[in-house]
C-alpha atoms as a PDB file:
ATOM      1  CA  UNK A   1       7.585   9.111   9.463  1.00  0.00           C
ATOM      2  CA  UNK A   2       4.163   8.178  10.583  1.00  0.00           C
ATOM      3  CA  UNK A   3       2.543   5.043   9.963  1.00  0.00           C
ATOM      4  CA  UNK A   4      -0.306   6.732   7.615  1.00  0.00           C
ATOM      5  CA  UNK A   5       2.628   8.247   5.622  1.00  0.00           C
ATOM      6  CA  UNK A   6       4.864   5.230   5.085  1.00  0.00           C
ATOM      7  CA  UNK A   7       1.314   3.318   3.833  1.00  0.00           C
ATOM      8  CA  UNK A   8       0.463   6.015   1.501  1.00  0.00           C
ATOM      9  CA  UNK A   9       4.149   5.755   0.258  1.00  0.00           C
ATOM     10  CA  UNK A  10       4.679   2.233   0.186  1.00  0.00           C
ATOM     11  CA  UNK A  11       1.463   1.696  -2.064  1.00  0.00           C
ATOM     12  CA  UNK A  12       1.991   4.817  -4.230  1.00  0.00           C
ATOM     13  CA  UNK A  13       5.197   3.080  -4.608  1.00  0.00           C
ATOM     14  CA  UNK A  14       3.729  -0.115  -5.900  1.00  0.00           C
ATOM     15  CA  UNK A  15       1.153   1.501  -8.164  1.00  0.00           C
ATOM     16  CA  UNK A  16       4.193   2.946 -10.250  1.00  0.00           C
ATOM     17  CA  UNK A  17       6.434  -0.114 -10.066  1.00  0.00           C
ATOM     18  CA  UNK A  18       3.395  -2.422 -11.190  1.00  0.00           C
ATOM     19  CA  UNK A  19       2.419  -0.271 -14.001  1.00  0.00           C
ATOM     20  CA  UNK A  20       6.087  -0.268 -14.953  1.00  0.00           C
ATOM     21  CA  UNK A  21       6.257  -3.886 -15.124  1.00  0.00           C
ATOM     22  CA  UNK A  22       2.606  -4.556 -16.775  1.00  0.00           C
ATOM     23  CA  UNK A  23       4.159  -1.781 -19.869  1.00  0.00           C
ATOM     24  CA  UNK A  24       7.231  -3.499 -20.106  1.00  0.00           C
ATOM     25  CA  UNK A  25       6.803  -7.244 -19.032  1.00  0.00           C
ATOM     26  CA  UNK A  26       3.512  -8.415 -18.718  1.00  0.00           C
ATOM     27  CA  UNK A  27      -0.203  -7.144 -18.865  1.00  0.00           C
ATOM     28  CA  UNK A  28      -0.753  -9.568 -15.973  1.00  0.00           C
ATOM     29  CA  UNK A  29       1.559  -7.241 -13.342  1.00  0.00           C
ATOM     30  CA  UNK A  30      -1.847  -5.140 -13.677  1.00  0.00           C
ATOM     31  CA  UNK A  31      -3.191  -6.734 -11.705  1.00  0.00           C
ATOM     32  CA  UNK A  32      -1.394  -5.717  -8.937  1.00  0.00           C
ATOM     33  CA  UNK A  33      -2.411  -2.424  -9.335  1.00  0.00           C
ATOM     34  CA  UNK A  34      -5.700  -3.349  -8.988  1.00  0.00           C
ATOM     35  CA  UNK A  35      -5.135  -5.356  -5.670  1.00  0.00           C
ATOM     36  CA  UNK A  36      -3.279  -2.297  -4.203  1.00  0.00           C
ATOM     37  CA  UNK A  37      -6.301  -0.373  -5.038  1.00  0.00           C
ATOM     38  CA  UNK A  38      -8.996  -2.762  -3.356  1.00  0.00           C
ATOM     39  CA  UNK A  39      -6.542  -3.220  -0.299  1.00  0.00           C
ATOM     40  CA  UNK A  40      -6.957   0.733   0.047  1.00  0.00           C
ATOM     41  CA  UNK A  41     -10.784   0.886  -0.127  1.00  0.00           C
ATOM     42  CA  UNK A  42     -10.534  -2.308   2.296  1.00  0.00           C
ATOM     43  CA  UNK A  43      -8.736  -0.446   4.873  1.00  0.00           C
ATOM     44  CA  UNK A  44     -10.415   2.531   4.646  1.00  0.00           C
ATOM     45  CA  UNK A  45     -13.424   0.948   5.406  1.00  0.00           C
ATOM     46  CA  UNK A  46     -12.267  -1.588   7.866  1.00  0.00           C
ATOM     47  CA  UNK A  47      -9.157   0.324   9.183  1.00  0.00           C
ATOM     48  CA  UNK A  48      -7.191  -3.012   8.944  1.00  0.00           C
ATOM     49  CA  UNK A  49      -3.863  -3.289   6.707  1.00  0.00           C
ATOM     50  CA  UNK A  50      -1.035  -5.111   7.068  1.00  0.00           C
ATOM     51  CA  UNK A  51       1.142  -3.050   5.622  1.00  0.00           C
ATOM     52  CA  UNK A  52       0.670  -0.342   8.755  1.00  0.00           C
ATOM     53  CA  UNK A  53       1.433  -3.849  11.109  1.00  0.00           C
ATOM     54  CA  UNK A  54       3.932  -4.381   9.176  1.00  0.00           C
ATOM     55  CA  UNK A  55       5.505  -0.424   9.632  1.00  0.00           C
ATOM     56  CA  UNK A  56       4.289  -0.506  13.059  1.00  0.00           C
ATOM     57  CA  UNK A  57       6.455  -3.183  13.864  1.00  0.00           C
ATOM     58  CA  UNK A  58       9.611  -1.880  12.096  1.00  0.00           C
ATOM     59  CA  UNK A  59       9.257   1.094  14.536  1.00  0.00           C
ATOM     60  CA  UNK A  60       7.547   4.121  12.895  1.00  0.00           C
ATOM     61  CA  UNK A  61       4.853   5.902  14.834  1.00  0.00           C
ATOM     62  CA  UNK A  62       1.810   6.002  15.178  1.00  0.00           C
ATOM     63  CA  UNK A  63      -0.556   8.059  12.611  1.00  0.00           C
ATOM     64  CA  UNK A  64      -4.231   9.565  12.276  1.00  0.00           C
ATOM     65  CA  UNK A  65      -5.899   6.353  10.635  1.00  0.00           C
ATOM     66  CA  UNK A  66      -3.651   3.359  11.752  1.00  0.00           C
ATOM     67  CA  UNK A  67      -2.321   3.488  15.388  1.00  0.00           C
END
């Protein structure tokens, strides 16, 4: 799995689990979903995330976007 992959994954991943938890515990978890969302544009315009250095680092390799 490629970096770009395992980012797209990992914050598809918490877009579903924090809408779960803003439905069922608190409206306040929506927020999380929003921060997800502004981390993407941030990277996209920037190129920086730290969840790719964080991937990186646990060994998967390199993508298109984050290398």
């Amino acid at each position: 799995m490629t970096i770009d992959r395992a980012v797209l994954m990992f914050a598809g991943v918490m877009v579903i689990v924090s809408l779960a938890l803003g439905f069922y515990i608190s409206p306040y978890w929506y927020l999380l979903t929003g921060f997800v969302g502004l981390n993407l544009i941030q990277a996209s315009m920037t190129g920086f995330c730290p969840a790719a250095i964080v991937f990186k680092r646990l060994g998967c390799k390199a993508g298109v976007a984050f290398k």
